[in-house]
C-alpha atoms as a PDB file:
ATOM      1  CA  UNK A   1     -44.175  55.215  70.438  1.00  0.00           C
ATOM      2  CA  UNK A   2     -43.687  52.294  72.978  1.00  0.00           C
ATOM      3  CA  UNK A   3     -40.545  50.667  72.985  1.00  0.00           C
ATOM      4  CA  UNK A   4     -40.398  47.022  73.994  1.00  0.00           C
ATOM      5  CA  UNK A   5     -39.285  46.112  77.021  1.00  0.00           C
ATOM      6  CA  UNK A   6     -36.668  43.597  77.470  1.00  0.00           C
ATOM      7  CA  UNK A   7     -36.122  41.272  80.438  1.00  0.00           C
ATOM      8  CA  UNK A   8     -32.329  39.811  80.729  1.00  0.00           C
ATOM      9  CA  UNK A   9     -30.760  38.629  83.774  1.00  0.00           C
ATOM     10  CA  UNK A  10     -28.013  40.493  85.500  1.00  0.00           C
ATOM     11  CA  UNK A  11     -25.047  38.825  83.559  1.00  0.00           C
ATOM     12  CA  UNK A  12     -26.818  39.799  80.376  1.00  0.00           C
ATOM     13  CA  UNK A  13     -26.985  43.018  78.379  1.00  0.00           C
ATOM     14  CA  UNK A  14     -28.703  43.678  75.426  1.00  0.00           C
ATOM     15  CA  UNK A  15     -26.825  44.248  71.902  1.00  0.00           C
ATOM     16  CA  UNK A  16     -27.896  44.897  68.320  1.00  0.00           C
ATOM     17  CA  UNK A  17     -27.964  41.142  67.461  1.00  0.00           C
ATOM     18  CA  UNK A  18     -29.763  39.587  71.224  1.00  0.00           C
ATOM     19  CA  UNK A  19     -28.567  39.189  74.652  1.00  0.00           C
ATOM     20  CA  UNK A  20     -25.346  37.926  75.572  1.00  0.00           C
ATOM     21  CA  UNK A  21     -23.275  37.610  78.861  1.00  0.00           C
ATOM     22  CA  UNK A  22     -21.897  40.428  79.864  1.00  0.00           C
ATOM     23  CA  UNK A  23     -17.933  39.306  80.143  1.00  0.00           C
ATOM     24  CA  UNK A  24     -18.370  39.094  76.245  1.00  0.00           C
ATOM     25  CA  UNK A  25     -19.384  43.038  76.338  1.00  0.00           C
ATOM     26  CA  UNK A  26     -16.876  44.398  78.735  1.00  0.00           C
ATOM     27  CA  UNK A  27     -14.015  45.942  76.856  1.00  0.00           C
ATOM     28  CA  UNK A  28     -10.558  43.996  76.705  1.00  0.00           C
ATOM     29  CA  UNK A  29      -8.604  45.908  79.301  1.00  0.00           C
ATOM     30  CA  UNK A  30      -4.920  45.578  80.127  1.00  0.00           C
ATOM     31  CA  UNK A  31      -2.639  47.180  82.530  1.00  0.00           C
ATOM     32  CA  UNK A  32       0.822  46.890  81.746  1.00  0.00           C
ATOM     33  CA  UNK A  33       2.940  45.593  84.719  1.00  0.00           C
ATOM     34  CA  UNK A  34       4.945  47.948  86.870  1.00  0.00           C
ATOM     35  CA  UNK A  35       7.971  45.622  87.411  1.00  0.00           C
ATOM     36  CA  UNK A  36       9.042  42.670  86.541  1.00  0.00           C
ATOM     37  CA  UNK A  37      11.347  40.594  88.396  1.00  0.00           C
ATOM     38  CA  UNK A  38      13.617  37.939  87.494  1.00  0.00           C
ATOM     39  CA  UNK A  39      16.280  36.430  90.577  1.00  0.00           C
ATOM     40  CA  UNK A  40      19.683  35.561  91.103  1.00  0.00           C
ATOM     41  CA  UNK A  41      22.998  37.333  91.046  1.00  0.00           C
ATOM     42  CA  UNK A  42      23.519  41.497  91.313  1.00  0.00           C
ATOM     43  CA  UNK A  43      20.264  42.999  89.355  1.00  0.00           C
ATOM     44  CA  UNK A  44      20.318  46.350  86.900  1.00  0.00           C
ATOM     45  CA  UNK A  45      16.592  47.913  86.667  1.00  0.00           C
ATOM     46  CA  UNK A  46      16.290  49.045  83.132  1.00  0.00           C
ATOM     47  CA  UNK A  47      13.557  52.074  82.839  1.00  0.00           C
ATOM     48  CA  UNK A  48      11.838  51.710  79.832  1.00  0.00           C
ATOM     49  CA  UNK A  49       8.909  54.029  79.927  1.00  0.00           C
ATOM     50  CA  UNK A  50       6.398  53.256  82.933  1.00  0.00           C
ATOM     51  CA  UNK A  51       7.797  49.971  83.577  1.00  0.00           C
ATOM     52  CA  UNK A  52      10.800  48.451  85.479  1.00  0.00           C
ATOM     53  CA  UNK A  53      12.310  45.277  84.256  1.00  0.00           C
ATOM     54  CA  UNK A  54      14.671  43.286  86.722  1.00  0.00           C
ATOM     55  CA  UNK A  55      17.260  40.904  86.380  1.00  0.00           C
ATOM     56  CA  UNK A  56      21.006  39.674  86.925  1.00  0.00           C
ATOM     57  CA  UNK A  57      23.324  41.365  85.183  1.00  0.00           C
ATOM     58  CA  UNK A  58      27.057  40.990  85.084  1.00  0.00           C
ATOM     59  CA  UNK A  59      29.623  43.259  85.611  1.00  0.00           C
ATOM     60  CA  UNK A  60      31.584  42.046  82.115  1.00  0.00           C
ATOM     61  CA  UNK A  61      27.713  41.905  80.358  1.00  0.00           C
ATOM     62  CA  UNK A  62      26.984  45.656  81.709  1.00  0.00           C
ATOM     63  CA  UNK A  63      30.774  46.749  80.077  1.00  0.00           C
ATOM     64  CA  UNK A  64      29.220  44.877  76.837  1.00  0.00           C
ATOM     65  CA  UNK A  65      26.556  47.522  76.760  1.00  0.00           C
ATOM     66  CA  UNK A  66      28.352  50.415  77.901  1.00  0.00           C
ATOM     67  CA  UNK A  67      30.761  49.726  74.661  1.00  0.00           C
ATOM     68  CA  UNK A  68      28.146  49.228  72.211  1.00  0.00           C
ATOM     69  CA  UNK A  69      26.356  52.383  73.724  1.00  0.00           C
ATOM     70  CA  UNK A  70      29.251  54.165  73.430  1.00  0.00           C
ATOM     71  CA  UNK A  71      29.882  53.572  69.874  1.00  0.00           C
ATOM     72  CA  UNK A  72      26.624  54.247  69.106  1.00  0.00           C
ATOM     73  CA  UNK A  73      26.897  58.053  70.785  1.00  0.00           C
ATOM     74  CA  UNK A  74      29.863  58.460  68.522  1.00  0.00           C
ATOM     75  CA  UNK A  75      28.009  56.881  65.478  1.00  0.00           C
ATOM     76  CA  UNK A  76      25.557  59.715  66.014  1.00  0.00           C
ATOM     77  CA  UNK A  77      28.274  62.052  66.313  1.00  0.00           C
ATOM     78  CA  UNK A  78      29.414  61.752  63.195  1.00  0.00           C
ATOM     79  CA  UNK A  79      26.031  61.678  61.643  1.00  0.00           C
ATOM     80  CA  UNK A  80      25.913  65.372  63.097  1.00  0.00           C
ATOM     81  CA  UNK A  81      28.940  66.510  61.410  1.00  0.00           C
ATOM     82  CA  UNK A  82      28.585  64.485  58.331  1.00  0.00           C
ATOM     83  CA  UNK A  83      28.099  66.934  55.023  1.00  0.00           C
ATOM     84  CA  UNK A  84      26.381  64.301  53.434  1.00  0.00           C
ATOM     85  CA  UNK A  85      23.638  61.990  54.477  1.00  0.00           C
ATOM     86  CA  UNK A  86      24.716  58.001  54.419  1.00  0.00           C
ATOM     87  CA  UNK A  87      23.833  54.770  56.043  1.00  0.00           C
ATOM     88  CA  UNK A  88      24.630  54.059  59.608  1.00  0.00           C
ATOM     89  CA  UNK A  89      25.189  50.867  61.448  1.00  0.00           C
ATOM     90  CA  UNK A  90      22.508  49.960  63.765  1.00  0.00           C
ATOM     91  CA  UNK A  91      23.847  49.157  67.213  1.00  0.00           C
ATOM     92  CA  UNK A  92      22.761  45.437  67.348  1.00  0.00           C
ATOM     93  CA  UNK A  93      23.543  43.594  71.342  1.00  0.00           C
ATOM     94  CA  UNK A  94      22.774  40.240  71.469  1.00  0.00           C
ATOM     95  CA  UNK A  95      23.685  37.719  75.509  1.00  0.00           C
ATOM     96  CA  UNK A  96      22.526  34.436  75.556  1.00  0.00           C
ATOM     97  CA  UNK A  97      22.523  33.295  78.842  1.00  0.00           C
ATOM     98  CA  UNK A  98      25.133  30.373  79.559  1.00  0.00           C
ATOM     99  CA  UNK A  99      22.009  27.785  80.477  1.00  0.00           C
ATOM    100  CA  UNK A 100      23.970  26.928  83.619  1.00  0.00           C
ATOM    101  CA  UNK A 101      21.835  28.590  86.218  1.00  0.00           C
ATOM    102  CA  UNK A 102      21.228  31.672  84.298  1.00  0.00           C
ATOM    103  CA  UNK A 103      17.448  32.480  84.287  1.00  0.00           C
ATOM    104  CA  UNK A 104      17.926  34.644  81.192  1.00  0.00           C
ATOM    105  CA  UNK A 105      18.009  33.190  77.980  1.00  0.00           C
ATOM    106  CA  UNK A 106      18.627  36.211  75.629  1.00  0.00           C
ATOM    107  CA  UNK A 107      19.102  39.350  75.696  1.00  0.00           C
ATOM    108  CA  UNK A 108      18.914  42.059  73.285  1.00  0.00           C
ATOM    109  CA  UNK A 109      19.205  45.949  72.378  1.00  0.00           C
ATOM    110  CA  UNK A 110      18.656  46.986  68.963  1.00  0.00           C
ATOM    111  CA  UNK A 111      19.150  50.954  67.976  1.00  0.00           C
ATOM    112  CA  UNK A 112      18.799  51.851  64.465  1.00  0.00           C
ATOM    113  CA  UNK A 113      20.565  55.500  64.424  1.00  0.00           C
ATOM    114  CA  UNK A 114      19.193  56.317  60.916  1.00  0.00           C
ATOM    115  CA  UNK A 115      15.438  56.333  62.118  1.00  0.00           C
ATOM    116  CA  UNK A 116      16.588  59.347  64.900  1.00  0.00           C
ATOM    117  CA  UNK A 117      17.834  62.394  64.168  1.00  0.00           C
ATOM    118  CA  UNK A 118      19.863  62.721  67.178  1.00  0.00           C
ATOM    119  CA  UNK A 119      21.207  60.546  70.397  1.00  0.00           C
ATOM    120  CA  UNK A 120      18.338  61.999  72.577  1.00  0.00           C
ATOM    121  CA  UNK A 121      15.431  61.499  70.079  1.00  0.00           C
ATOM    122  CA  UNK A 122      16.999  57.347  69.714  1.00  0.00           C
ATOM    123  CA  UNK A 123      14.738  54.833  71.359  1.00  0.00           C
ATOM    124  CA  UNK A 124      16.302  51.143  72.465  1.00  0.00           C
ATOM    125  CA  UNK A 125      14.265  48.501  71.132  1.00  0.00           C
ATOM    126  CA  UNK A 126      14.695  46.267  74.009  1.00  0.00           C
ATOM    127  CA  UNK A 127      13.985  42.220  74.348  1.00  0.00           C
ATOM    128  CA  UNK A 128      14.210  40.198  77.587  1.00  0.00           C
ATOM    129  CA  UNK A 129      13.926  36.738  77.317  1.00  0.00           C
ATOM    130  CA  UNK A 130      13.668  34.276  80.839  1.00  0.00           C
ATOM    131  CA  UNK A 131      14.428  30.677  81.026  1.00  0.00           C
ATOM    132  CA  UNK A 132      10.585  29.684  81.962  1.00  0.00           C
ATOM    133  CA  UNK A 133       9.434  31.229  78.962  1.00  0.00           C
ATOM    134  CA  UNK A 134       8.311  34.422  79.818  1.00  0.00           C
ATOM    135  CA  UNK A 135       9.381  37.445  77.565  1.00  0.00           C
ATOM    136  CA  UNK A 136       9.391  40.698  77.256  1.00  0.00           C
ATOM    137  CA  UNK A 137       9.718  43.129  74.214  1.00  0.00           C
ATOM    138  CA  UNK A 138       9.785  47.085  74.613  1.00  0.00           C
ATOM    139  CA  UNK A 139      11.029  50.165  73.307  1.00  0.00           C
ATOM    140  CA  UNK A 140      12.653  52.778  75.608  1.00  0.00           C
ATOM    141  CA  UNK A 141      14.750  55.980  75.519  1.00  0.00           C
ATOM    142  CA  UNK A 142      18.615  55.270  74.756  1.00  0.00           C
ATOM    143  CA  UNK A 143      19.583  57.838  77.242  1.00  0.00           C
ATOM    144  CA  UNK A 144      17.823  56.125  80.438  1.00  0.00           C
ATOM    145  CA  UNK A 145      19.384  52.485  79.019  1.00  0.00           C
ATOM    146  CA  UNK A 146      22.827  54.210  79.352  1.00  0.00           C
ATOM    147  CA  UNK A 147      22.073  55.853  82.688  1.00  0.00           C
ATOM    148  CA  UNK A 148      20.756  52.922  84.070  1.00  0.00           C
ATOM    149  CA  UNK A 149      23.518  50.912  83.061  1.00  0.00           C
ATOM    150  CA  UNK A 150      26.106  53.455  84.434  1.00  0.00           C
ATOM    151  CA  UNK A 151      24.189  53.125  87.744  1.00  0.00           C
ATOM    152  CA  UNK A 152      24.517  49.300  87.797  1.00  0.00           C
ATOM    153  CA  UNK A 153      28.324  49.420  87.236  1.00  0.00           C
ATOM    154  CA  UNK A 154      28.696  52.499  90.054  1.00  0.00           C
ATOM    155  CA  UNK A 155      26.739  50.380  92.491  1.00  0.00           C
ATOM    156  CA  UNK A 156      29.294  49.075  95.206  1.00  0.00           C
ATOM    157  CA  UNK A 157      27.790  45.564  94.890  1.00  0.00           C
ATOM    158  CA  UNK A 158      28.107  45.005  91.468  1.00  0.00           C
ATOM    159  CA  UNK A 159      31.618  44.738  91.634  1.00  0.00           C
END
C-alpha cells in the first residue's frame, strides 16, 4: 500500500485536517517565574512553592501578619481539642497600599482552617497586587508564610 507523499515547507507540519504552521502545533508551554521582584523600602521574600515573590514590607504590616497568623495557630488549636466539630473563622488579611509611593496596591492572605485538618496540612492562599498592574495569585504552605515573616522581622534592617 503506497502512502502519499506530502511536500510542506519547514514551518509546516501535517495534521488530520491539512498543513498548518508549525507555531500553531507546538504545545502551549509555560514556565512559572522563579522570582519576582517589586522595589523600594526593606523587602520580605515569601516562599510559596518553587517561586519567590519580593517586595517592601513594613515592620508594623509584617506584625499585622504575625497576629493574624498567630490567631489562626490557636484557631487550629482549638479545633484539635474541640469534642465536637463546628465552623471556624477563616483568617482573612487584607493591606492596601497607601498610593503615596507604595508600589503595592493590595495585599492579601486568606486561610480557611476548616478545609485542613491541622496547622501543617493549611495552605495560604496568597494575592500580590503591584501598582503597574501586574499581579500575582498563589497558594503556599502556612508554615513557610510564618517563617518567612519571622525572618523579615529578625532581620537587623527591617527595624
Amino acid at each position: 500500500m503506497n502512502r502519499p507523499m506530502h511536500l510542506y515547507t519547514p514551518l509546516q507540519k501535517p495534521c488530520s485536517i491539512g498543513l498548518r504552521p508549525a507555531s500553531v502545533l507546538r504545545p502551549f508551554r509555560t514556565v512559572a517565574p522563579r522570582r519576582i521582584h517589586i522595589s523600594a523600602g526593606a523587602s520580605i521574600d515569601l516562599h510559596v512553592n518553587e517561586t519567590t515573590i519580593t517586595f517592601p514590607f513594613a515592620e508594623a504590616q509584617a506584625k499585622e501578619v504575625v497576629a493574624a497568623i498567630n490567631s489562626l495557630l490557636q484557631t487550629f488549636a482549638a479545633k484539635q481539642s474541640a469534642e465536637r466539630p463546628k465552623r471556624w473563622q477563616s483568617m482573612e488579611y487584607r493591606y492596601k497600599g497607601s498610593g503615596e509611593g507604595d508600589p503595592i496596591a493590595l495585599l492579601e492572605l486568606f486561610c480557611n482552617p476548616n478545609a485542613y485538618s491541622t496547622a501543617f496540612d493549611a495552605r495560604v492562599l496568597v494575592t500580590l497586587k503591584a501598582v503597574g498592574g501586574v499581579a500575582v495569585t498563589t497558594e503556599g504552605r502556612l508554615s513557610a508564610l510564618k517563617a518567612d515573616v519571622d525572618n523579615f522581622l529578625d532581620k537587623p534592617s527591617s527595624g
